[in-house]
N, C-alpha and C. Protein backbone atom coordinates (compact mmCIF):
# COMPACT_ATOMS: atom_id res chain seq x y z
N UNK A 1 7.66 17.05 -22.59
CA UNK A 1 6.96 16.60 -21.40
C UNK A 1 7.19 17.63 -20.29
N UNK A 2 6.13 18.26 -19.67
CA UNK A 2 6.20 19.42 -18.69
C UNK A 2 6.51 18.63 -17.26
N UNK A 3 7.44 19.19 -16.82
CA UNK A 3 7.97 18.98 -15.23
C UNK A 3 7.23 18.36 -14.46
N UNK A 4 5.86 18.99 -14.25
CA UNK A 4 4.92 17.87 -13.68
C UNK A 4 4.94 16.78 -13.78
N UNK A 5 4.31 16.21 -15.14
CA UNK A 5 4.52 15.11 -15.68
C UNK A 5 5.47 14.29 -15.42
N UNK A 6 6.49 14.80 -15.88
CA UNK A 6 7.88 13.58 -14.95
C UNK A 6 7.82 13.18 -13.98
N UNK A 7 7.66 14.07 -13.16
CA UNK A 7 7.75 14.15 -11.51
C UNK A 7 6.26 12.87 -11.54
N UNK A 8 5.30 13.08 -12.08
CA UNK A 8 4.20 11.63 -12.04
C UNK A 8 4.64 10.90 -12.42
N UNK A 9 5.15 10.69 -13.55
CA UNK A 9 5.69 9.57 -14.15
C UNK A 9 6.68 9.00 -12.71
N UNK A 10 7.74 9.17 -12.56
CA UNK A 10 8.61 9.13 -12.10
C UNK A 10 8.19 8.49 -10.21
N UNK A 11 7.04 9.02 -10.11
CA UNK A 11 6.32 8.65 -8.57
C UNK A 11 5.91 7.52 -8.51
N UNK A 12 4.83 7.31 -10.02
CA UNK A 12 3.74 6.06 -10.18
C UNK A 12 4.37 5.25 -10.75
N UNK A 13 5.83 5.12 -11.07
CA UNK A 13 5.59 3.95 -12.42
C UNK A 13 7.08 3.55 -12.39
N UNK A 14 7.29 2.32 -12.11
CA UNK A 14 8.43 1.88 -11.92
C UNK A 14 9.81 2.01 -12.99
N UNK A 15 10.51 2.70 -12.85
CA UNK A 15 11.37 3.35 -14.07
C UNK A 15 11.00 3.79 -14.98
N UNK A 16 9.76 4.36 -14.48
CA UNK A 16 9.59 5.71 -15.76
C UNK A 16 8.87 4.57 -17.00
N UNK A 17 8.66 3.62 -16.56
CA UNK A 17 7.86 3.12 -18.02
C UNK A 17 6.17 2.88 -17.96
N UNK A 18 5.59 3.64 -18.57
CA UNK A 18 4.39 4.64 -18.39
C UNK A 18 3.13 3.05 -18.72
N UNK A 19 2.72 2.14 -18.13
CA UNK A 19 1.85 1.42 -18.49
C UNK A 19 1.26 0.20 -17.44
N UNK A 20 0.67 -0.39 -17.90
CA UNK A 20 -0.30 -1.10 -16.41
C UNK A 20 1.03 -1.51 -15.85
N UNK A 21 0.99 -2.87 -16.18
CA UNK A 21 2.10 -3.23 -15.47
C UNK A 21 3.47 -2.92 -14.57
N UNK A 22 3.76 -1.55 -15.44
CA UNK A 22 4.40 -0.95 -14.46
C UNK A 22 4.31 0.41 -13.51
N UNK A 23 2.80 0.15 -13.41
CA UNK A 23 2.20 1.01 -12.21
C UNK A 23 2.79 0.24 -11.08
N UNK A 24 2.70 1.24 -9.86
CA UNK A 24 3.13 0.90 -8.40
C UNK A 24 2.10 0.93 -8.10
N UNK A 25 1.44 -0.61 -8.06
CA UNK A 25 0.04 -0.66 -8.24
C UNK A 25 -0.23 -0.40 -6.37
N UNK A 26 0.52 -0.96 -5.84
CA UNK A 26 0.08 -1.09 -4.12
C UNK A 26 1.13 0.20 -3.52
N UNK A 27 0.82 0.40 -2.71
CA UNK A 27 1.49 1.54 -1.69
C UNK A 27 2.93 1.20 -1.20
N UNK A 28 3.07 -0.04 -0.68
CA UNK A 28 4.76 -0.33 -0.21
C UNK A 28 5.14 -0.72 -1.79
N UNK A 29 5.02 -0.71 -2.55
CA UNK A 29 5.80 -0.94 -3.93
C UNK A 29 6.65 0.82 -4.22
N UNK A 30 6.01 2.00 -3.07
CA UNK A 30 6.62 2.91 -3.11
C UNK A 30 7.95 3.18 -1.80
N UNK A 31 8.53 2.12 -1.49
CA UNK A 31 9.52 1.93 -0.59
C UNK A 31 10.45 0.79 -1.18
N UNK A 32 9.89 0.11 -2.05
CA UNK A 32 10.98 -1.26 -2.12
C UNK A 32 10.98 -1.01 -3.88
N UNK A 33 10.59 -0.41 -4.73
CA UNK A 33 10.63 -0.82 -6.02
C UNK A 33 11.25 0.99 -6.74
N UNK A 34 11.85 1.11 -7.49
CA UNK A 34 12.68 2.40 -8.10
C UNK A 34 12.20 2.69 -9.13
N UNK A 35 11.66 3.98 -8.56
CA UNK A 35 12.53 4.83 -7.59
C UNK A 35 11.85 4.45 -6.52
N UNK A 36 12.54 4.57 -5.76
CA UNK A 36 12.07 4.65 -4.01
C UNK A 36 11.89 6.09 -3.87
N UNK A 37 10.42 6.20 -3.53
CA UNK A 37 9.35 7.44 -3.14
C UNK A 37 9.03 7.34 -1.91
N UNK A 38 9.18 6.99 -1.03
CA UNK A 38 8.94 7.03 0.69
C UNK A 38 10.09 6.15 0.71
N UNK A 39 9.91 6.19 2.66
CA UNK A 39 10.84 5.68 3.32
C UNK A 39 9.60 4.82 4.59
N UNK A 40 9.73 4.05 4.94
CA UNK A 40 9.20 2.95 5.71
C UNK A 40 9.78 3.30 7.24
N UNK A 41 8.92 4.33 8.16
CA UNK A 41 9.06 4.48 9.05
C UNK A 41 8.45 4.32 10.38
N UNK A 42 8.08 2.81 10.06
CA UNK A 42 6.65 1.95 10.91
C UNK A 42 7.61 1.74 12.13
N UNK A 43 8.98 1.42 12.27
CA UNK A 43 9.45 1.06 13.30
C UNK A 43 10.27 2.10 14.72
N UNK A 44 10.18 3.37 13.51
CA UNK A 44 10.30 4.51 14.13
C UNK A 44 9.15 4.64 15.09
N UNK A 45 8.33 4.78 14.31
CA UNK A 45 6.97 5.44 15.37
C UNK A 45 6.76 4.55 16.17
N UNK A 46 6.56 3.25 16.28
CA UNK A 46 6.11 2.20 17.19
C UNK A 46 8.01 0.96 17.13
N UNK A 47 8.40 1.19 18.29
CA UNK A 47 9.18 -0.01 18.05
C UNK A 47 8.54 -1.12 18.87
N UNK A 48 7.34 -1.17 18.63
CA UNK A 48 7.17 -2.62 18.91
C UNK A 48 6.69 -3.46 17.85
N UNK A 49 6.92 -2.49 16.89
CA UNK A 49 6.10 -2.82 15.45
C UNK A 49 6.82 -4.15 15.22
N UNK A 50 6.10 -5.28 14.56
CA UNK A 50 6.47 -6.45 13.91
C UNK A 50 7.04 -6.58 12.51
N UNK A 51 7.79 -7.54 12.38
CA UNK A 51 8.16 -7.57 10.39
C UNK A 51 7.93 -9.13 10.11
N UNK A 52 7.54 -8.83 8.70
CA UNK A 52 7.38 -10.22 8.42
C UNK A 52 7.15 -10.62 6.90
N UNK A 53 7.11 -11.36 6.20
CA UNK A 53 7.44 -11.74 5.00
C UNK A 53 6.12 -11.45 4.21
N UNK A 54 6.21 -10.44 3.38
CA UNK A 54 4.65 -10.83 2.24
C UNK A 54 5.08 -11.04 1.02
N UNK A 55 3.79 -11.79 0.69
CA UNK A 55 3.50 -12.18 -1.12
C UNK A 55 3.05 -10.94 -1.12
N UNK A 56 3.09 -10.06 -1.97
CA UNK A 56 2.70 -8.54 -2.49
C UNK A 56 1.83 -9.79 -4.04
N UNK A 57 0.50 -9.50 -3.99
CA UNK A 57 -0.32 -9.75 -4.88
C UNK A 57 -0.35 -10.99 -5.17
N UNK A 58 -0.08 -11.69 -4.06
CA UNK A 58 -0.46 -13.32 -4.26
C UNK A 58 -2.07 -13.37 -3.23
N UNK A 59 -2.77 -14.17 -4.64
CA UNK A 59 -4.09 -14.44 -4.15
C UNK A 59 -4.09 -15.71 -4.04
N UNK A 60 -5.01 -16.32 -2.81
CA UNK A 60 -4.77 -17.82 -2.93
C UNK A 60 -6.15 -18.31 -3.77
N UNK A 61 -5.56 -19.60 -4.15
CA UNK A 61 -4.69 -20.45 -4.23
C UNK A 61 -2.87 -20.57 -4.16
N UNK A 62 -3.24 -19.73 -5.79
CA UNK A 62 -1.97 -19.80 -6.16
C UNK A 62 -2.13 -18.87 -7.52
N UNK A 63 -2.65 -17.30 -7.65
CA UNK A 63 -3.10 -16.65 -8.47
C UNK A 63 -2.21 -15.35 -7.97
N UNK A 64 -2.85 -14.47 -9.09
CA UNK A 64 -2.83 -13.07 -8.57
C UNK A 64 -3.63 -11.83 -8.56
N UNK A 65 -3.79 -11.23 -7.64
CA UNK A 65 -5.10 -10.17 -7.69
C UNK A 65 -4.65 -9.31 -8.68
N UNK A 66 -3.51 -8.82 -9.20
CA UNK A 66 -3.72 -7.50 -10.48
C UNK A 66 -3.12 -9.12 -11.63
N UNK A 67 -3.38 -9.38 -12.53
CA UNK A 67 -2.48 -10.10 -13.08
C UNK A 67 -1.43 -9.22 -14.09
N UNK A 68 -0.31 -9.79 -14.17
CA UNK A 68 0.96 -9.28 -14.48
C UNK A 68 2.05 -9.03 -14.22
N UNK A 69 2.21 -7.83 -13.23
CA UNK A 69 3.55 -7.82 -12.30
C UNK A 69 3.88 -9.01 -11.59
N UNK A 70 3.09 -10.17 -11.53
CA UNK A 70 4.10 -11.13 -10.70
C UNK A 70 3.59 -10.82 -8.88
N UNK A 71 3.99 -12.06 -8.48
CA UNK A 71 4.10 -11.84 -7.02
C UNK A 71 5.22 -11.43 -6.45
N UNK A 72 5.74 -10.29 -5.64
CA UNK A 72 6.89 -10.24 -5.11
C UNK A 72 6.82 -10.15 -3.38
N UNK A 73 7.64 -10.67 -3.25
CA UNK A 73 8.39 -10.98 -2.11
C UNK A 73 9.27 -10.26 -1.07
N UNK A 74 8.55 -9.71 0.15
CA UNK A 74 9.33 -8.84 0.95
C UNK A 74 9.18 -8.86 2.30
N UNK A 75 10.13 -8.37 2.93
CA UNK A 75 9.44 -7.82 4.41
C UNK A 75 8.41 -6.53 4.57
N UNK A 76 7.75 -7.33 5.46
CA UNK A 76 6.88 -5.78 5.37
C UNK A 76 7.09 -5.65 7.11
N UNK A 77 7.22 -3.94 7.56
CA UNK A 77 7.32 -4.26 9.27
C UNK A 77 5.26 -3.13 9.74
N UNK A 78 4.73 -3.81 10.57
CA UNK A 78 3.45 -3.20 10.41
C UNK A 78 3.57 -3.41 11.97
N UNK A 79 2.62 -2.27 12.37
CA UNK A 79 1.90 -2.21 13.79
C UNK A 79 0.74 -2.54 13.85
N UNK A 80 0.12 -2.98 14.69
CA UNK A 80 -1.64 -3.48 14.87
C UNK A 80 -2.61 -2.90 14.79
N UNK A 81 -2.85 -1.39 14.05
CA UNK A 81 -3.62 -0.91 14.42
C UNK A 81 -3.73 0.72 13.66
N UNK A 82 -4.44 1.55 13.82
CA UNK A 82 -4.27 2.69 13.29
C UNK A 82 -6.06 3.15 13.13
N UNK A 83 -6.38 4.11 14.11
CA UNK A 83 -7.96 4.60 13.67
C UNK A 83 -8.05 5.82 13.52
N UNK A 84 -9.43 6.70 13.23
CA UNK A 84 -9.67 7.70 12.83
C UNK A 84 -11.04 7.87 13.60
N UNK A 85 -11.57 8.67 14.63
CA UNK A 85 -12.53 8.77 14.98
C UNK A 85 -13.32 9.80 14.18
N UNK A 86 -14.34 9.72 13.69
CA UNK A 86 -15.84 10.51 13.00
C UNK A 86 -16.76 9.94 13.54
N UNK A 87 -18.00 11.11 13.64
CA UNK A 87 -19.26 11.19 14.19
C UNK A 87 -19.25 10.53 14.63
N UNK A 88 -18.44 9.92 16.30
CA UNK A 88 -18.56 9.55 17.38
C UNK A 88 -18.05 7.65 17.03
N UNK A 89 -18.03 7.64 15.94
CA UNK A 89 -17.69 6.30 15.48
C UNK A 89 -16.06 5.64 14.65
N UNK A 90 -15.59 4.29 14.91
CA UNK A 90 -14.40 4.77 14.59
C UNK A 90 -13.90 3.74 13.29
N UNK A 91 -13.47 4.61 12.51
CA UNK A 91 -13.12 4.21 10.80
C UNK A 91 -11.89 3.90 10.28
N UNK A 92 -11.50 3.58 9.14
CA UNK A 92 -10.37 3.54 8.85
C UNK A 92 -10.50 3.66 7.20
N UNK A 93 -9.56 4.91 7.06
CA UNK A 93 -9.89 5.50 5.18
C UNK A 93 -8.88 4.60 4.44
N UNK A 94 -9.49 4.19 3.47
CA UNK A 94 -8.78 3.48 2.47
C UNK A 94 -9.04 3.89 1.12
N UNK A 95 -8.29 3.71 0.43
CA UNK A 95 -8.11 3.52 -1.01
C UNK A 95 -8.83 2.44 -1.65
N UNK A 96 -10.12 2.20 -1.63
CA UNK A 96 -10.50 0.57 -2.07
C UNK A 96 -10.18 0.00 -3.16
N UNK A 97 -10.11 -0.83 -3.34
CA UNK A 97 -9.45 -1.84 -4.45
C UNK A 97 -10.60 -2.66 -5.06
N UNK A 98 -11.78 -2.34 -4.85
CA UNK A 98 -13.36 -3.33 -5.05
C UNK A 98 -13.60 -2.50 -6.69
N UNK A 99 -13.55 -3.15 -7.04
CA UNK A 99 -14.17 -3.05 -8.70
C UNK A 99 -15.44 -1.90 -8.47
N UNK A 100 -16.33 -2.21 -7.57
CA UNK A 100 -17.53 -1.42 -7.32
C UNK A 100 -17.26 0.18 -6.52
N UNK A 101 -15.89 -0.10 -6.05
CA UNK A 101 -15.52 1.34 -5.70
C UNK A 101 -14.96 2.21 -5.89
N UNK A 102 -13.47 1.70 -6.18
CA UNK A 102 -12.17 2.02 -7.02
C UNK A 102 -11.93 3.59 -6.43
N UNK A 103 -12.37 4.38 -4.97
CA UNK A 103 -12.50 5.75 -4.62
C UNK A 103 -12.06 5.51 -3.30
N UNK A 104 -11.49 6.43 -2.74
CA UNK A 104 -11.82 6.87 -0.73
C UNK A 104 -12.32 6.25 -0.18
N UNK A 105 -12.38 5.49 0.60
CA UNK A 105 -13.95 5.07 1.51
C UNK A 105 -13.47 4.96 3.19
N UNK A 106 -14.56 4.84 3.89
CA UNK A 106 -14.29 4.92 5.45
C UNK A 106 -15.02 3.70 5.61
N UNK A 107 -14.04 2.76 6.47
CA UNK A 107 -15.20 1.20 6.08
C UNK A 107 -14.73 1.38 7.51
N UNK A 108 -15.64 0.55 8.53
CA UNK A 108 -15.82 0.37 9.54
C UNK A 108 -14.30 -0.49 10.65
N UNK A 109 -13.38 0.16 11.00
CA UNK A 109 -12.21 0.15 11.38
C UNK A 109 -12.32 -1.80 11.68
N UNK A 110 -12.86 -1.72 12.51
CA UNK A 110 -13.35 -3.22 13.28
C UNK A 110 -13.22 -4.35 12.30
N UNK A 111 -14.12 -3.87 11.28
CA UNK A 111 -14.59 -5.01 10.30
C UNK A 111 -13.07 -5.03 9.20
N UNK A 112 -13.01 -3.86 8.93
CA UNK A 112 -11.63 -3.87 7.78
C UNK A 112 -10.84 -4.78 8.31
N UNK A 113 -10.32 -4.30 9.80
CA UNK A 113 -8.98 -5.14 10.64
C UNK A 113 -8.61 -6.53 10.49
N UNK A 114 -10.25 -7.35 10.47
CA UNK A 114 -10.25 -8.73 11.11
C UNK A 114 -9.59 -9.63 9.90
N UNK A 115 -9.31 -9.25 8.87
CA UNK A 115 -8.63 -10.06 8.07
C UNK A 115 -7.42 -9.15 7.54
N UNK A 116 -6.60 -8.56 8.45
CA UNK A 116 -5.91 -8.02 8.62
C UNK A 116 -4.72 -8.07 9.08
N UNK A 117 -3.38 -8.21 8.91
CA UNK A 117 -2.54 -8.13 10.28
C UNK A 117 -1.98 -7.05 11.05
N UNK A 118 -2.14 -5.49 10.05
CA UNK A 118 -1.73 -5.09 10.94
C UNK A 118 -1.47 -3.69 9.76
N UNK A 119 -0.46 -2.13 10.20
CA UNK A 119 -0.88 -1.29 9.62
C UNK A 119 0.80 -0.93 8.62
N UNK A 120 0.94 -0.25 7.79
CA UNK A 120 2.74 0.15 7.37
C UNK A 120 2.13 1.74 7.41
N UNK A 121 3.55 1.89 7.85
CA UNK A 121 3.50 3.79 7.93
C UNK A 121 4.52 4.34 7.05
N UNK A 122 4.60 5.12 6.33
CA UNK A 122 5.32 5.36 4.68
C UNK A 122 5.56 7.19 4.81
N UNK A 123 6.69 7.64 4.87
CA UNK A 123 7.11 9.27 5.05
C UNK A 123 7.39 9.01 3.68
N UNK A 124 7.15 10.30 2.79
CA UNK A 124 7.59 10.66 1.64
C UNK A 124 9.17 11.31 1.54
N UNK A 125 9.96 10.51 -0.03
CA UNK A 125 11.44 10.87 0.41
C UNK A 125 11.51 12.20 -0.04
């Protein structure tokens, strides 16, 4: 296995075991789950930033949006907010998670937010 490779393995996939389930399927699963690949420095940049308890992949009812890994349970600390101004208009880039997109996208900052609480900021370790 070439150096690269590890080093992916080792980023995406929770102890090195190479398969769905143990993808770091969401972004803070790269601060709280090992290896720890960032560091959670939302309260640095803003200390007015808030913390507060999430279901990581609990869909309601009582389901889950990836099924498998389980729902887990954490603090998450987030600030309100975070934009990107283009062509005079203002966006916010995401990673989409929509079956129909699964790519980049710039969805309309406003509209993303409103079912939203708020933003995590993640430095690489």
């Amino acid at each position: 296995m070439s150096a690269i490779f590890k080093i992916l393995v080792s980023t995406r996939y929770i102890n090195g075991d190479v398969e769905s389930l143990s993808r770091k399927h969401f972004f803070s699963d790269w601060f709280v789950r090992s290896p720890v690949n960032a560091v959670d420095v939302t309260k640095e940049i803003n200390p007015d930033a808030i913390t507060v308890t999430n279901r990581l992949n609990f869909k309601a009812p009582d389901s889950e949006y990836i099924p498998g890994p389980g729902i887990v349970t954490w603090d998450i600390t987030y600030f309100p907010g975070l934009a990107i101004k283009k062509d005079g208009h203002v966006w916010f880039r995401n990673a989409s998670s929509l079956k129909k997109n699964m790519k980049v996208v710039d969805t309309d900052f406003l509209a993303y937010m409103q079912s939203k609480p708020g933003i995590v900021v993640l430095r690489s370790k």
